[in-house]
Protein backbone atom coordinates (compact mmCIF):
# COMPACT_ATOMS: atom_id res chain seq x y z
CA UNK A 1 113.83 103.82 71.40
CA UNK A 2 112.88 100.93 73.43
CA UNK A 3 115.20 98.32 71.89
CA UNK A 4 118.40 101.56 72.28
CA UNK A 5 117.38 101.80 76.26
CA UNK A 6 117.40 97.79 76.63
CA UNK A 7 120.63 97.86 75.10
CA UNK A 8 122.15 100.40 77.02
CA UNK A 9 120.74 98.68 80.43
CA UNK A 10 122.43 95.03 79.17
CA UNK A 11 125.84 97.27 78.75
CA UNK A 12 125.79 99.59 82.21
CA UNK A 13 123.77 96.74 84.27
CA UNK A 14 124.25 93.26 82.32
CA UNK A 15 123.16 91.26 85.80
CA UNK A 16 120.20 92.94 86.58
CA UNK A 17 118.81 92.80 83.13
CA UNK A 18 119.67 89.24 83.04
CA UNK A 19 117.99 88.81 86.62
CA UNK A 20 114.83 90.42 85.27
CA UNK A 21 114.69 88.88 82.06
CA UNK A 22 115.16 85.19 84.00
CA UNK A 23 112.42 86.53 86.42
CA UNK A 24 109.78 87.22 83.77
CA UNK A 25 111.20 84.07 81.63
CA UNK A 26 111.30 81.60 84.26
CA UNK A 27 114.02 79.03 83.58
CA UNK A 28 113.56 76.26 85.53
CA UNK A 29 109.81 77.00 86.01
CA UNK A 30 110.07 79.41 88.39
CA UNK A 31 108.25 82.73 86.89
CA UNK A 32 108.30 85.86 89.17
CA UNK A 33 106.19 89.26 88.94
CA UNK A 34 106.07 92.45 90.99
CA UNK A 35 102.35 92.77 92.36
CA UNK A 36 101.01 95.35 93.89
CA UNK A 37 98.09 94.39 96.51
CA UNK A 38 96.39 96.93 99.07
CA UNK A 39 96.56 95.67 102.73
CA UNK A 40 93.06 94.08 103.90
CA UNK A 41 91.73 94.95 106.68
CA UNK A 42 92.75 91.60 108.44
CA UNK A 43 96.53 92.34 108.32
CA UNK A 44 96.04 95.99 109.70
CA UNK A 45 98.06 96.89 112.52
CA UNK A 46 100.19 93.29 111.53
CA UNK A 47 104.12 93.38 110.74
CA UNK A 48 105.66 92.85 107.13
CA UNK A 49 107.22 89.88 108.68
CA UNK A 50 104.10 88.32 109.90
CA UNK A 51 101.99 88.80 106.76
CA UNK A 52 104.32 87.80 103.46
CA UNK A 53 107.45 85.75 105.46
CA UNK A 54 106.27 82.36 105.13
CA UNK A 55 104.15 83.02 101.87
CA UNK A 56 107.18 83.10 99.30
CA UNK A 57 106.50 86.91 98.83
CA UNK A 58 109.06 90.11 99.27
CA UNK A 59 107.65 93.11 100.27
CA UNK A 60 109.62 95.65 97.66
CA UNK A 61 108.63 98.75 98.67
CA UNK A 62 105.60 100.12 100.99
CA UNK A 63 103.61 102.86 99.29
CA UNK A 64 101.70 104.91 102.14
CA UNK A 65 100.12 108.38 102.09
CA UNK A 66 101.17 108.68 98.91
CA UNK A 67 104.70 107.62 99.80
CA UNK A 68 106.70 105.18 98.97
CA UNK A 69 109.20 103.03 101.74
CA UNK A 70 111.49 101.37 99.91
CA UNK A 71 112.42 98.24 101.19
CA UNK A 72 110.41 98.50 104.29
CA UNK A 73 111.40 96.83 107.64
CA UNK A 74 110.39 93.82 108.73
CA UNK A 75 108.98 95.07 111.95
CA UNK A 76 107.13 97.86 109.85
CA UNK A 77 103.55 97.55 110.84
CA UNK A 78 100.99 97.72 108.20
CA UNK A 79 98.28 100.80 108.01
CA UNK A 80 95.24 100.93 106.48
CA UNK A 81 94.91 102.08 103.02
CA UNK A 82 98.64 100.30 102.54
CA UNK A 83 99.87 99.24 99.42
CA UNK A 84 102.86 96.77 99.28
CA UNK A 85 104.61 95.63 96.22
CA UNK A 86 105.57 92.42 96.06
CA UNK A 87 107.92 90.44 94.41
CA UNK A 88 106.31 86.64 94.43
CA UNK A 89 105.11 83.79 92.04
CA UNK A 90 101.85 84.30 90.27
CA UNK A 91 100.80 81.31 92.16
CA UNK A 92 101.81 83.06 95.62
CA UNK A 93 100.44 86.49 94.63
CA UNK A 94 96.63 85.62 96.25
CA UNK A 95 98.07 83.73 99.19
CA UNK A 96 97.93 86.82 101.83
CA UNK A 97 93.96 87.66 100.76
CA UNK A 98 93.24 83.79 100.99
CA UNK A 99 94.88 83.09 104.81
């Protein structure tokens, strides 16, 4: 079943199965991984833009009250009990809980 749905995806979506298979692959070193990290308390009441721009990250999608925000603003300001998920390097993943 799995290998019939893979194929199917490569025929109706050939670039974004080749995007995500180069993602998890990482040709030319550069591995990437969705994440998902719950906002500390430090980056409450901080904007998207402030917390993951100049880490390497992408903030996919915003899950809050049990909601999710796709591609959430820049500008969005960040709530407690957030959860982001990110798109980032393993090696950027822990950069926002280490600054």
């Amino acid at each position: 079943m799995i290998g019939g749905l893979r194929m199917a995806s490569s025929l109706i979506r050939p670039t974004t199965v080749e995007f995500l298979d180069e993602m998890l692959r990482g040709k030319g070193g550069k591995i990437y991984r969705f994440e998902d990290l719950k906002i500390p308390d430090k980056f409450v009441g901080k904007t998207i833009k402030e917390v993951f721009e100049s880490k390497n990250m992408v903030a996919v999608t915003l899950k809050r009250s049990g909601e999710y925000i796709y591609a959430p603003r820049d500008d969005t300001k960040l709530e407690k009990d957030d959860i982001v998920i990110l798109l980032a390097q393993p090696k950027d993943i822990k950069a926002p809980l280490e600054s």
